[in-house]
PDB file of N, CA and C in Angstrom:
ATOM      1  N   UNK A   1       0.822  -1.198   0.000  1.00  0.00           N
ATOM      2  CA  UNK A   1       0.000   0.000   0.000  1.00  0.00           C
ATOM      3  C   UNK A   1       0.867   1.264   0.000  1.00  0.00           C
ATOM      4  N   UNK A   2       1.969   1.044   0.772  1.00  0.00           N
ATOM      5  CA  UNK A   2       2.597   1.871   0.624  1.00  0.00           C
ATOM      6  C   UNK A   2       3.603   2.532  -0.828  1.00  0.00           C
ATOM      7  N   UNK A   3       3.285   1.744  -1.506  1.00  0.00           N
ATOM      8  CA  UNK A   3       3.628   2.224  -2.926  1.00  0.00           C
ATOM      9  C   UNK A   3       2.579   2.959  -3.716  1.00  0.00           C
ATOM     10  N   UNK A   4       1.476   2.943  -3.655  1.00  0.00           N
ATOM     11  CA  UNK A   4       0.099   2.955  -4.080  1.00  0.00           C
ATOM     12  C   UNK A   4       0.268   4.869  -3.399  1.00  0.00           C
ATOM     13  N   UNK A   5       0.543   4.952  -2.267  1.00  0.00           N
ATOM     14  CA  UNK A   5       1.037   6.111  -1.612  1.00  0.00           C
ATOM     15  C   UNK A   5       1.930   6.862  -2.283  1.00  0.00           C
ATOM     16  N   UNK A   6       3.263   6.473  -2.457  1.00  0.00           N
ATOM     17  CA  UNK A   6       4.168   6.899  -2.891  1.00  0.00           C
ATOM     18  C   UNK A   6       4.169   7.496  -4.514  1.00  0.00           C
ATOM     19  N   UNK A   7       3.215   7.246  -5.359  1.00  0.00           N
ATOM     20  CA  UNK A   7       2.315   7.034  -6.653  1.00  0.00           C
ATOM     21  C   UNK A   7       2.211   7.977  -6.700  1.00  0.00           C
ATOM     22  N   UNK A   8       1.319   8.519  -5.413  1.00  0.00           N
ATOM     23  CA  UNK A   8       0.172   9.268  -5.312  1.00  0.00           C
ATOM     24  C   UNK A   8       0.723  10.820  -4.657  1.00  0.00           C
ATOM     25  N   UNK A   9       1.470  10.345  -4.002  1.00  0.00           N
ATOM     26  CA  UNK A   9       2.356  11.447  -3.515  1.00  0.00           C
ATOM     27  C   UNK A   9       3.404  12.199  -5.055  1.00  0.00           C
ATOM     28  N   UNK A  10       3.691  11.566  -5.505  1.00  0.00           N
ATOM     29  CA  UNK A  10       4.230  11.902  -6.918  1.00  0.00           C
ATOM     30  C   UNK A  10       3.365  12.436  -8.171  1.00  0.00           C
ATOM     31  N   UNK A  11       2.508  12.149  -8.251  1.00  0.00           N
ATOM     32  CA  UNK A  11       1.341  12.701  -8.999  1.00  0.00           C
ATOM     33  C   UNK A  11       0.848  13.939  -8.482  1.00  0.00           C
ATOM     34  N   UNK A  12       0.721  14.243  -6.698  1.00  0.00           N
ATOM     35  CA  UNK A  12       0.305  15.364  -6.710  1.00  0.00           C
ATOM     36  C   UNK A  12       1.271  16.265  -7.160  1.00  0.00           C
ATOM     37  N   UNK A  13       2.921  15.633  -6.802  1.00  0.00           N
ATOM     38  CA  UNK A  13       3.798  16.639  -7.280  1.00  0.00           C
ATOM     39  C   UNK A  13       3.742  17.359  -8.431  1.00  0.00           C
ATOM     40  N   UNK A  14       3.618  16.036  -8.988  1.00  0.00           N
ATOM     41  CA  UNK A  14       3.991  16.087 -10.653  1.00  0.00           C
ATOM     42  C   UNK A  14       2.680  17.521 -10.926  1.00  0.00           C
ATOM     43  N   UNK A  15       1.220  16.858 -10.589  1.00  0.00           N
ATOM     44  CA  UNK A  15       0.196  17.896 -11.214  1.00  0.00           C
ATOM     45  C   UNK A  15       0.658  19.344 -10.519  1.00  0.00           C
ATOM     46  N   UNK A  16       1.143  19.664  -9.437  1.00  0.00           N
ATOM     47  CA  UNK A  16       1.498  21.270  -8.835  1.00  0.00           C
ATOM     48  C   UNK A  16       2.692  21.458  -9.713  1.00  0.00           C
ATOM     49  N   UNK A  17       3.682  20.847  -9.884  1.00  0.00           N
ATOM     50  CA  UNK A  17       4.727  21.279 -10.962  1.00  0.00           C
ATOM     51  C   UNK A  17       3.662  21.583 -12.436  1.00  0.00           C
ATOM     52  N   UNK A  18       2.730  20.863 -13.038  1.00  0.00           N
ATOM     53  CA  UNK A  18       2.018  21.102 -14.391  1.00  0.00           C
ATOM     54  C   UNK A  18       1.232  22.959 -13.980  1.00  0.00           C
ATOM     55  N   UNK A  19       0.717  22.816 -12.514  1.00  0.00           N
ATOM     56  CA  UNK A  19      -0.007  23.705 -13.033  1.00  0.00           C
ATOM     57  C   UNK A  19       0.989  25.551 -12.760  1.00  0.00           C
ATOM     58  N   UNK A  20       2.338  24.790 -12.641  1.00  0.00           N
ATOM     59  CA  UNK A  20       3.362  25.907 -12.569  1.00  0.00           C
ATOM     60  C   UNK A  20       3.997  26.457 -13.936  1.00  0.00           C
ATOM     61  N   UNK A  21       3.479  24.984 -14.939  1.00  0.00           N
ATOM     62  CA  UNK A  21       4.295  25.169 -16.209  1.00  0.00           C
ATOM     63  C   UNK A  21       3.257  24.974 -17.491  1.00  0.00           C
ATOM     64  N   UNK A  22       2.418  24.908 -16.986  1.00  0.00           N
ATOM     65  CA  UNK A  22       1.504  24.643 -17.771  1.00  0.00           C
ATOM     66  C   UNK A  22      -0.164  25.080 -17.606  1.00  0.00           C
ATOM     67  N   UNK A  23      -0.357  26.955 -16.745  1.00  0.00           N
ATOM     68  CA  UNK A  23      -1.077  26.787 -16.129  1.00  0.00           C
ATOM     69  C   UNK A  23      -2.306  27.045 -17.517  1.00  0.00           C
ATOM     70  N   UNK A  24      -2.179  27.401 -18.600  1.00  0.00           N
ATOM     71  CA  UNK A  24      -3.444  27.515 -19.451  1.00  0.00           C
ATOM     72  C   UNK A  24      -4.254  26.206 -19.567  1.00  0.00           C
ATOM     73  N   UNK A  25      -3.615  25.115 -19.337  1.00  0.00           N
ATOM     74  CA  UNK A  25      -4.648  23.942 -19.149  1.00  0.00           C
ATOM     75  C   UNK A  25      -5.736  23.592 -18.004  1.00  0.00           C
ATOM     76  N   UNK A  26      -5.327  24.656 -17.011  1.00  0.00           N
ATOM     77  CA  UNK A  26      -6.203  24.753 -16.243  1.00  0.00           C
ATOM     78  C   UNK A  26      -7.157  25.473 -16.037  1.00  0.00           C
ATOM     79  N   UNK A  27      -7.014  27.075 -16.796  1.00  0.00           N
ATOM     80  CA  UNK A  27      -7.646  28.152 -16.611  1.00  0.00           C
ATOM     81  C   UNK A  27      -8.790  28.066 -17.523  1.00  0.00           C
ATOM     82  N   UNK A  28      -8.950  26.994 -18.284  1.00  0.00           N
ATOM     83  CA  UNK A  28     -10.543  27.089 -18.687  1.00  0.00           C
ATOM     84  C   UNK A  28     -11.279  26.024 -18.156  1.00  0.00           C
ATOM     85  N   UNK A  29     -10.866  25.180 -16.271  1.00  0.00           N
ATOM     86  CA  UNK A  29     -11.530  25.313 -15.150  1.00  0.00           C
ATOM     87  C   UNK A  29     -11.940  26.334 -14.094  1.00  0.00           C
ATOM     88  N   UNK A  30     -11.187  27.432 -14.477  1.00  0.00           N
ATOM     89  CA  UNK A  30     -11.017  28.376 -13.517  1.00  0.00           C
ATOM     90  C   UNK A  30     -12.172  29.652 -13.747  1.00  0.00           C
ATOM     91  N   UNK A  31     -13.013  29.303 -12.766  1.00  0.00           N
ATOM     92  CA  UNK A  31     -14.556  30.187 -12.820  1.00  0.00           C
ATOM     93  C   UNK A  31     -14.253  31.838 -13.197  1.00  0.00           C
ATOM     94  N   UNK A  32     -14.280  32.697 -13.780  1.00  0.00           N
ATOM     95  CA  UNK A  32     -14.614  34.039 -14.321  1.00  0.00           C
ATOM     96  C   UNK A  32     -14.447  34.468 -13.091  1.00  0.00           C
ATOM     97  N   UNK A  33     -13.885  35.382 -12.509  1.00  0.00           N
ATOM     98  CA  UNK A  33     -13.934  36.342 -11.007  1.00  0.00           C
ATOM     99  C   UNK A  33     -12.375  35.807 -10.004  1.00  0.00           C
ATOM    100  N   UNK A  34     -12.081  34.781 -10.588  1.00  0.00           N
ATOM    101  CA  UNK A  34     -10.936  34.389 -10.106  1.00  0.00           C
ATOM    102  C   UNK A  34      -9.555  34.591 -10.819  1.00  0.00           C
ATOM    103  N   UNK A  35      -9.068  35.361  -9.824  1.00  0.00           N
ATOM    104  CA  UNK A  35      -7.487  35.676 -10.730  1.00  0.00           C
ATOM    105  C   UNK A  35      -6.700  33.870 -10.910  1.00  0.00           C
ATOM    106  N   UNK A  36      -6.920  33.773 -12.622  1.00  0.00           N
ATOM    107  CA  UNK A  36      -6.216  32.499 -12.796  1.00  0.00           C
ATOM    108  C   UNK A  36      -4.982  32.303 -12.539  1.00  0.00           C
ATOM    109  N   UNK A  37      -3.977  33.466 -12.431  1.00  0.00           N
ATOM    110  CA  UNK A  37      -2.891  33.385 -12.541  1.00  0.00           C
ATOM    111  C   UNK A  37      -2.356  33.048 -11.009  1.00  0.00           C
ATOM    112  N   UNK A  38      -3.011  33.263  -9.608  1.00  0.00           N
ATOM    113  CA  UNK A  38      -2.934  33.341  -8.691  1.00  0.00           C
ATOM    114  C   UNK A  38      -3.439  31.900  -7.981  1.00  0.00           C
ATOM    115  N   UNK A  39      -4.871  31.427  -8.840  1.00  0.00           N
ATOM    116  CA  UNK A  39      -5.280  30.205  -8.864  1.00  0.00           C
ATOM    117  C   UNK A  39      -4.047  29.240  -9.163  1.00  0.00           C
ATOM    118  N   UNK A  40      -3.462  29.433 -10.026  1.00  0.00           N
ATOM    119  CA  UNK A  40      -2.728  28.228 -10.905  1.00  0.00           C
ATOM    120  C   UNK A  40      -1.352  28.018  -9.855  1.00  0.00           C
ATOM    121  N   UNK A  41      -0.974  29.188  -9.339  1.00  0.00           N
ATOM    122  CA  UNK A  41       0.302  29.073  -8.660  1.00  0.00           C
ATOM    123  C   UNK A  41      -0.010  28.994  -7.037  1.00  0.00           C
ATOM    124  N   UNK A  42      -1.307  29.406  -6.259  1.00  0.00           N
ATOM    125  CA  UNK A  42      -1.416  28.911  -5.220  1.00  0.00           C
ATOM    126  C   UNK A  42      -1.677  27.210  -5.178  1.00  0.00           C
ATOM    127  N   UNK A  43      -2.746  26.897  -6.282  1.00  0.00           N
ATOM    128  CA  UNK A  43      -2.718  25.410  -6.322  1.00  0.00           C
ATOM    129  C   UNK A  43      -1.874  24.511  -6.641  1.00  0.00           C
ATOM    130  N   UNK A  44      -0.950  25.056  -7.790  1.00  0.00           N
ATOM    131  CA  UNK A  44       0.309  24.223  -7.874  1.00  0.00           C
ATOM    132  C   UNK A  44       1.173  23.713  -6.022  1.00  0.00           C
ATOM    133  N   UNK A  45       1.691  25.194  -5.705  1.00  0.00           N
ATOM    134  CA  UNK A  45       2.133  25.376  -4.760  1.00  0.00           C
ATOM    135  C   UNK A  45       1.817  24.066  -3.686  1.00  0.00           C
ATOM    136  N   UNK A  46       1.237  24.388  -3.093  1.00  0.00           N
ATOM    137  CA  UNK A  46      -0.403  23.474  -2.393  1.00  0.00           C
ATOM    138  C   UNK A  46      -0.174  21.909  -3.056  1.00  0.00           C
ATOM    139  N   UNK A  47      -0.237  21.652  -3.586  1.00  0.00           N
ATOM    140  CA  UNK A  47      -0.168  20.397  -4.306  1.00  0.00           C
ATOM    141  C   UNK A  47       1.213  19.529  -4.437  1.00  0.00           C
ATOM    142  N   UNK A  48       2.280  20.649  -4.432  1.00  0.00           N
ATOM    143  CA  UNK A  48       3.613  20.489  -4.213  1.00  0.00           C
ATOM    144  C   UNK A  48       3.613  20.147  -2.737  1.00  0.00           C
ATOM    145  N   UNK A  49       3.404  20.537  -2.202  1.00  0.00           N
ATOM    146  CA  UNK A  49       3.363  20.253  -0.530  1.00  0.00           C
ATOM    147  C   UNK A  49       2.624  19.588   0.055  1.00  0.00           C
ATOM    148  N   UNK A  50       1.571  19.230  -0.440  1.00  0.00           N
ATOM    149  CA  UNK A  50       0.685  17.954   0.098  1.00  0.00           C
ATOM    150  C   UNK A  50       1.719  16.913  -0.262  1.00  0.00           C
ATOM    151  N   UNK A  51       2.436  17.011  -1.713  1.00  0.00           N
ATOM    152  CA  UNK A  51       2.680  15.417  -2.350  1.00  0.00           C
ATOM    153  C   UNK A  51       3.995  15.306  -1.241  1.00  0.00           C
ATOM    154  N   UNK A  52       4.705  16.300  -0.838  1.00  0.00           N
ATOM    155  CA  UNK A  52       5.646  16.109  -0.233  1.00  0.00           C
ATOM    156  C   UNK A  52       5.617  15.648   1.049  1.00  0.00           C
ATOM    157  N   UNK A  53       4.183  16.300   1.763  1.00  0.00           N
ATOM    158  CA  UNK A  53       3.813  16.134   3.009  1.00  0.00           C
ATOM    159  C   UNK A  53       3.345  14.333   2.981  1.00  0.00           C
ATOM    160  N   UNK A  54       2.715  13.894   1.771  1.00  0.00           N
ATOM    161  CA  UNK A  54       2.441  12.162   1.992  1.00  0.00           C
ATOM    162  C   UNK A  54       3.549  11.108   1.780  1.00  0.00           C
ATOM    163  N   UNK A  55       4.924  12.036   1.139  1.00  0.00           N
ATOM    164  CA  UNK A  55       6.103  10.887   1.094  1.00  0.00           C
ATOM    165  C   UNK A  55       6.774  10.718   2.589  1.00  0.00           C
ATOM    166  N   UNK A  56       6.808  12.210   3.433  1.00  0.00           N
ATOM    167  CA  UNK A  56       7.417  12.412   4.744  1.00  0.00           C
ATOM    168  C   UNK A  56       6.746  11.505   5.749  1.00  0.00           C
ATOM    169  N   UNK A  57       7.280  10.483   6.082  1.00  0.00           N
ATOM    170  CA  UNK A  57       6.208   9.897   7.124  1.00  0.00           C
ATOM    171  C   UNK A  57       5.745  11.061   8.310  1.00  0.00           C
ATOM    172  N   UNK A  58       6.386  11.839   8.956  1.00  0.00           N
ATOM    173  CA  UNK A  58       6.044  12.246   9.920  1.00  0.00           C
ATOM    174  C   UNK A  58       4.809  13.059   9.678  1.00  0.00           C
ATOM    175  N   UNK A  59       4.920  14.059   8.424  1.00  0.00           N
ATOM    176  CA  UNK A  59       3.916  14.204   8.243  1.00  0.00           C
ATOM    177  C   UNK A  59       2.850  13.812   6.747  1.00  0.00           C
ATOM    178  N   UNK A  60       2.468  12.394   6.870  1.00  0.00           N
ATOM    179  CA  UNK A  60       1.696  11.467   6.196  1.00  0.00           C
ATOM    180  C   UNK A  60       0.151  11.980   6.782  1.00  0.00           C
ATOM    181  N   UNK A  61      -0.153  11.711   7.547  1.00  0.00           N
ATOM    182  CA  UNK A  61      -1.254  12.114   8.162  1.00  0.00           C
ATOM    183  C   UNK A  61      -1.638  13.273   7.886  1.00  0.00           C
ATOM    184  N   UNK A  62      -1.239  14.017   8.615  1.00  0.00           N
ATOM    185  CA  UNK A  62      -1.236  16.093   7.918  1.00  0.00           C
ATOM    186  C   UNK A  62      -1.648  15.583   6.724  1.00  0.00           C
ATOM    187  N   UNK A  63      -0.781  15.437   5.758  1.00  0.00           N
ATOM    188  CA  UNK A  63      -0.824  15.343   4.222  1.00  0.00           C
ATOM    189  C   UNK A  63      -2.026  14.894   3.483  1.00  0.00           C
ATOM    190  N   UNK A  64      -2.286  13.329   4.209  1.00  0.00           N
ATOM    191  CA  UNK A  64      -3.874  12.738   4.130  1.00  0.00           C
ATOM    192  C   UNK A  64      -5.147  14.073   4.289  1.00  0.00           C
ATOM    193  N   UNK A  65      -5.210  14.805   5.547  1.00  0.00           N
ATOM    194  CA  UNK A  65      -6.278  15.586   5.611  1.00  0.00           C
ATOM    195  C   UNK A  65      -5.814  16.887   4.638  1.00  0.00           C
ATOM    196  N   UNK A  66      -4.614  17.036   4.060  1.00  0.00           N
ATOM    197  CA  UNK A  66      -4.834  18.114   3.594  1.00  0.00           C
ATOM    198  C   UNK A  66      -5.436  17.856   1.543  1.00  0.00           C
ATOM    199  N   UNK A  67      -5.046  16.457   1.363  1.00  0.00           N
ATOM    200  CA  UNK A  67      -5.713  15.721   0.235  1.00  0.00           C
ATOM    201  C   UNK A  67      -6.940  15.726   0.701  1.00  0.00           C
ATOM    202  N   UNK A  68      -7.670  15.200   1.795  1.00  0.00           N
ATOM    203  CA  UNK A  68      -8.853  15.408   2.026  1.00  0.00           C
ATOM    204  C   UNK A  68      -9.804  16.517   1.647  1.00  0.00           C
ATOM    205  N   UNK A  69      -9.419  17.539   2.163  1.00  0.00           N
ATOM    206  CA  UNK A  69      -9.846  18.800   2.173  1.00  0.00           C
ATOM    207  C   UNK A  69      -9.488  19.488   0.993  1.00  0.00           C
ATOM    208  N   UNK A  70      -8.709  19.223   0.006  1.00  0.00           N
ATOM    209  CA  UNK A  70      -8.323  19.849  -1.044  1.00  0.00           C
ATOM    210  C   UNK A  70      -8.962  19.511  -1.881  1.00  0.00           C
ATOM    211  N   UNK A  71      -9.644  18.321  -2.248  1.00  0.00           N
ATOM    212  CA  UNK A  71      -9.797  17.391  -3.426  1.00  0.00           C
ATOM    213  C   UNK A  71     -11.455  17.773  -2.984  1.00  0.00           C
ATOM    214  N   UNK A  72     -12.196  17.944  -1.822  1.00  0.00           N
ATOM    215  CA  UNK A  72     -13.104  18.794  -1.550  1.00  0.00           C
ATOM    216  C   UNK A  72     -13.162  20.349  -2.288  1.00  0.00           C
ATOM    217  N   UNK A  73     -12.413  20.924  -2.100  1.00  0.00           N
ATOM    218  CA  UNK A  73     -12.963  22.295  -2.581  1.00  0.00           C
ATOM    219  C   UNK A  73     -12.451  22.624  -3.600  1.00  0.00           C
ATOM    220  N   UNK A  74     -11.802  21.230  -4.716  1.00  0.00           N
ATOM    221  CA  UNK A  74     -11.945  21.392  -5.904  1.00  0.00           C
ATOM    222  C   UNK A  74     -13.270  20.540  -6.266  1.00  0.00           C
ATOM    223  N   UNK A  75     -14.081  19.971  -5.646  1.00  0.00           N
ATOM    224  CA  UNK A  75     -15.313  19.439  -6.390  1.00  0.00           C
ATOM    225  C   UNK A  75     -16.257  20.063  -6.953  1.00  0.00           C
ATOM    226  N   UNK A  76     -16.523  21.512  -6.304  1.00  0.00           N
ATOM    227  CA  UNK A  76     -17.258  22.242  -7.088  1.00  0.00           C
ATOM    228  C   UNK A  76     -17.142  22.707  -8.679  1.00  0.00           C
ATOM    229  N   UNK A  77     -15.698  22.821  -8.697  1.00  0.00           N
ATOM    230  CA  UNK A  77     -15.097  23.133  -9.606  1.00  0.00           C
ATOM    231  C   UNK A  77     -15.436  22.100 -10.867  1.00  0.00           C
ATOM    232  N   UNK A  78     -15.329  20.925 -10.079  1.00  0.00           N
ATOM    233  CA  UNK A  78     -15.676  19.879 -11.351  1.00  0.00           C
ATOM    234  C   UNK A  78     -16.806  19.932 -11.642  1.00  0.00           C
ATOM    235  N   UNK A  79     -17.521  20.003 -10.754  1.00  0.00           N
ATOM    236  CA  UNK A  79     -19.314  20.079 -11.298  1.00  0.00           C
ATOM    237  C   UNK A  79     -19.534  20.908 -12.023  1.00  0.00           C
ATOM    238  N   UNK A  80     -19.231  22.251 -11.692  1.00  0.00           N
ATOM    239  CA  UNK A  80     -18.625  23.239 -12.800  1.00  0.00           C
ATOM    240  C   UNK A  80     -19.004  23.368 -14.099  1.00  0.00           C
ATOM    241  N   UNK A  81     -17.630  22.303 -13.921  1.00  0.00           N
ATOM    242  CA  UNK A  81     -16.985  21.945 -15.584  1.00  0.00           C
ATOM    243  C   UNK A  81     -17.711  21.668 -15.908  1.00  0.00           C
ATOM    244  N   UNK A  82     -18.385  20.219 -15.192  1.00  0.00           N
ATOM    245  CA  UNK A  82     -19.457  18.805 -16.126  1.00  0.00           C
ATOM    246  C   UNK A  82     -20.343  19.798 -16.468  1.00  0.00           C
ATOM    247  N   UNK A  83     -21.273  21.163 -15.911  1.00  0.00           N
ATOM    248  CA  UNK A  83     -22.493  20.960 -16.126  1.00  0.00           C
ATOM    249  C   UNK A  83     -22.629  22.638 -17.337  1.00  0.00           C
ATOM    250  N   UNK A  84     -21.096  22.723 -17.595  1.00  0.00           N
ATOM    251  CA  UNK A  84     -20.774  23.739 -18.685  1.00  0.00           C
ATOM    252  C   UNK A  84     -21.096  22.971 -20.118  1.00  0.00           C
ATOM    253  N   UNK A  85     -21.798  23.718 -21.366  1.00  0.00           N
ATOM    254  CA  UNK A  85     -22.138  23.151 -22.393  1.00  0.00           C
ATOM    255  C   UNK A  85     -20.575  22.275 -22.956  1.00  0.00           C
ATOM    256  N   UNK A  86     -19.400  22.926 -22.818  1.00  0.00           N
ATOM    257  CA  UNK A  86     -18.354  22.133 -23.449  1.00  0.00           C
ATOM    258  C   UNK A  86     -17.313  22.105 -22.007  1.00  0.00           C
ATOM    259  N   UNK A  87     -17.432  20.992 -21.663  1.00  0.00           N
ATOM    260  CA  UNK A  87     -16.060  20.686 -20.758  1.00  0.00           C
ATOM    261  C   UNK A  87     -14.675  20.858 -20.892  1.00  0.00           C
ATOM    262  N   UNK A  88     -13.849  21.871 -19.874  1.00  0.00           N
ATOM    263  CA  UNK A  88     -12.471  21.403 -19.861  1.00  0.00           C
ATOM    264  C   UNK A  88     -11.880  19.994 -20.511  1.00  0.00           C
ATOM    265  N   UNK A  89     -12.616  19.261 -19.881  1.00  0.00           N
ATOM    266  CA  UNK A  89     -12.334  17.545 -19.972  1.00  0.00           C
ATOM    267  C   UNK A  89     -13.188  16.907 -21.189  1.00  0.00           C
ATOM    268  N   UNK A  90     -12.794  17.779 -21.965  1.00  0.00           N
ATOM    269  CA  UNK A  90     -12.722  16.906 -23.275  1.00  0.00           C
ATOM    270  C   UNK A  90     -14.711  16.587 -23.615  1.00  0.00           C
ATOM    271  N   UNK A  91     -15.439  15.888 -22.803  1.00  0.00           N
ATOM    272  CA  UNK A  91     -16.553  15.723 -23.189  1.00  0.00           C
ATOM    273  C   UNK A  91     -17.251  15.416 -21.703  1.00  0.00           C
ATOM    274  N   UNK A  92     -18.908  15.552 -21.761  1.00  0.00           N
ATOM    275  CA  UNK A  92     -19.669  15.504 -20.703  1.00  0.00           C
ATOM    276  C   UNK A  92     -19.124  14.543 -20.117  1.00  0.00           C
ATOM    277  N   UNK A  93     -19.094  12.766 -20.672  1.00  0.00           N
ATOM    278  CA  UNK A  93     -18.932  11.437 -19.734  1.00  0.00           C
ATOM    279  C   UNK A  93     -17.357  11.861 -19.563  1.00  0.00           C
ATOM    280  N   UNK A  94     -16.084  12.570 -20.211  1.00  0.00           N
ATOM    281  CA  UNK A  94     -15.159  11.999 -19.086  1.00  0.00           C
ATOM    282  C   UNK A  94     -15.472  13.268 -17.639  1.00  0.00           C
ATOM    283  N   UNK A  95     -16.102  14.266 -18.327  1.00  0.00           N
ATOM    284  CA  UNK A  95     -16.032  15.293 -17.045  1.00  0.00           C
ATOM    285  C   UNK A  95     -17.162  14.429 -15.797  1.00  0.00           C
ATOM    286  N   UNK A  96     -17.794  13.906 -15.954  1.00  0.00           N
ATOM    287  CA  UNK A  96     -18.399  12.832 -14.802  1.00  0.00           C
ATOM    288  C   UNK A  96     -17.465  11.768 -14.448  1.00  0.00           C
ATOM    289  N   UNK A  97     -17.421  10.856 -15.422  1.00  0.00           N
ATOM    290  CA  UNK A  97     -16.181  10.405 -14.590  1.00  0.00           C
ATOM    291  C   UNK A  97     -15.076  10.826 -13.757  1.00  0.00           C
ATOM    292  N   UNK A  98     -14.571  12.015 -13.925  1.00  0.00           N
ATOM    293  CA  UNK A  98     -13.715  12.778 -13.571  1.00  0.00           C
ATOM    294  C   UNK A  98     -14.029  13.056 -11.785  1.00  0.00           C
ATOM    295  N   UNK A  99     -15.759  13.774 -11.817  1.00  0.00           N
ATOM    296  CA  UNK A  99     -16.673  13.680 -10.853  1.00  0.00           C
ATOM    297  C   UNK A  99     -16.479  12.476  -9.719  1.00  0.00           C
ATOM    298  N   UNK A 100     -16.536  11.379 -10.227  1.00  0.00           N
ATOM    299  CA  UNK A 100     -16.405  10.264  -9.646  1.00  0.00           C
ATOM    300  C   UNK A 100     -14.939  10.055  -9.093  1.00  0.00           C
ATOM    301  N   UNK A 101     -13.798  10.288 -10.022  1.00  0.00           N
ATOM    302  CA  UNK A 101     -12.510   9.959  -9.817  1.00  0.00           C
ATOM    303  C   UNK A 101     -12.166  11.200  -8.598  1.00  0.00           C
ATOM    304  N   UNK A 102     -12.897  12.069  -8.475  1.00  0.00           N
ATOM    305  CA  UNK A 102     -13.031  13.379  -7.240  1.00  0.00           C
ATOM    306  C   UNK A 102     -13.517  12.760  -5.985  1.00  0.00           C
ATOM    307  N   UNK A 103     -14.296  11.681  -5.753  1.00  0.00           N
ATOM    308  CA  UNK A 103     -14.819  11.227  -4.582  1.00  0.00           C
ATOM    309  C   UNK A 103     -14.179   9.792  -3.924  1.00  0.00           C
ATOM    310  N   UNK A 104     -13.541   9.401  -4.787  1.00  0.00           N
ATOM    311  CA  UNK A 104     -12.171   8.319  -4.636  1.00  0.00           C
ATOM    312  C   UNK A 104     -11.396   8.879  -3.860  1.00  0.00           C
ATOM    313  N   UNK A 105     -10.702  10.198  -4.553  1.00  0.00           N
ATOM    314  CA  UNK A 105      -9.610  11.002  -4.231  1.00  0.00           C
ATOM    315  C   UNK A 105      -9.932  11.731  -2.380  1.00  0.00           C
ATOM    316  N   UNK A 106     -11.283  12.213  -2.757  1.00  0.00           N
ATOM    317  CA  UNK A 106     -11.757  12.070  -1.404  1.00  0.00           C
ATOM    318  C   UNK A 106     -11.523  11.197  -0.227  1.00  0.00           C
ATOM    319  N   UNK A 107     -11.956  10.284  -0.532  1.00  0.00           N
ATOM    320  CA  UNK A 107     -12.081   8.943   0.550  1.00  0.00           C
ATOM    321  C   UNK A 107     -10.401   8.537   0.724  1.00  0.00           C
ATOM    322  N   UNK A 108      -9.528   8.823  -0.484  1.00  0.00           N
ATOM    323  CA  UNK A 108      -8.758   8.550   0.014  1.00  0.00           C
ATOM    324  C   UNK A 108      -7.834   8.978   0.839  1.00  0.00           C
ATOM    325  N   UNK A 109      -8.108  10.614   0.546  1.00  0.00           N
ATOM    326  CA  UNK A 109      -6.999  11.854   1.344  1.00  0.00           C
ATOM    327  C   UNK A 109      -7.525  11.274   2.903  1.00  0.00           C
ATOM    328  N   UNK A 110      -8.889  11.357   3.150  1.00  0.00           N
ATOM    329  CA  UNK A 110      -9.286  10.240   4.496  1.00  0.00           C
ATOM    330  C   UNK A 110      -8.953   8.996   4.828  1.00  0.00           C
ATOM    331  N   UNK A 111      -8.650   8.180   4.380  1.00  0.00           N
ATOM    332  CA  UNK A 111      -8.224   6.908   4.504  1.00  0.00           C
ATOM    333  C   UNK A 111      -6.588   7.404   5.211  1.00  0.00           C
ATOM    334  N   UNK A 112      -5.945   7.930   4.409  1.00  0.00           N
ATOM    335  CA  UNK A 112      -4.753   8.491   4.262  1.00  0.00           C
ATOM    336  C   UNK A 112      -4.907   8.817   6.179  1.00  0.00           C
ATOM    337  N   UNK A 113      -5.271   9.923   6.190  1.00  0.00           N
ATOM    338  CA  UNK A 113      -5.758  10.679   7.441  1.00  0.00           C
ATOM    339  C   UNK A 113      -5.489   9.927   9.008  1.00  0.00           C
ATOM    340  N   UNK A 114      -6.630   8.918   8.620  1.00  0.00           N
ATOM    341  CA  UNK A 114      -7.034   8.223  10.075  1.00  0.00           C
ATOM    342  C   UNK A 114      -6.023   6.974   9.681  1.00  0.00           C
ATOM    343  N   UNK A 115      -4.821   6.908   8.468  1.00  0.00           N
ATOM    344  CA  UNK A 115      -4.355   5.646   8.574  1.00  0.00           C
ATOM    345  C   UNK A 115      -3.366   5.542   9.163  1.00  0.00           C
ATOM    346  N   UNK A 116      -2.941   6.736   9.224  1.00  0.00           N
ATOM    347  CA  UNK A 116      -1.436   7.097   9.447  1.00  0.00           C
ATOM    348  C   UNK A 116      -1.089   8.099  10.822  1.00  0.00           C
TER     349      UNK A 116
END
């Protein structure tokens, strides 16, 4: 399991490094009223430090609730997307799926949480 972790901890990296270098792929998630440019580099940021916070054992736990809580107050965001005539994500079914792959991510920043 603990590789499954380590995955996952690397992916968040990897996506906070994307949205440092790559933030126009994100900004047509990014709701009208929100400075994207501020969006893209606080969330990168943030994302960089969760992934770092779930490789550090000491703080694994921290890290879990802060995936918890993060992957939360991007869900709106996805609904967002899904329920915009043309999705970020390519088309309605992957932006639901996507939806779904948001409540995984959920359960798991918790799992994470109380596991560690």
């Amino acid at each position: 399991m603990i590789y499954l972790l380590h995955f996952f901890a690397i992916l968040m990296i990897a996506a906070g490094i994307n949205h440092l270098i790559n933030p126009k792929f994100y900004n047509q998630m990014i709701p009208r009223g929100i400075n994207r440019r501020f969006a893209n580099v606080s969330s990168g940021f943030i994302e960089i430090v969760i992934g770092i916070a779930l490789i550090w054992p000491v703080y694994r736990s921290l890290g879990g609730l802060a995936v918890f809580v993060l992957m939360i107050a991007f869900l709106p965001l996805h609904i967002w997307d899904f329920l915009k005539d043309k999705p970020a994500f390519i088309s309605k079914k992957i932006a639901f799926i996507r939806i779904i792959i948001q409540f995984v991510l959920i359960y798991y920043g918790w799992w994470i949480w109380i596991s560690y």
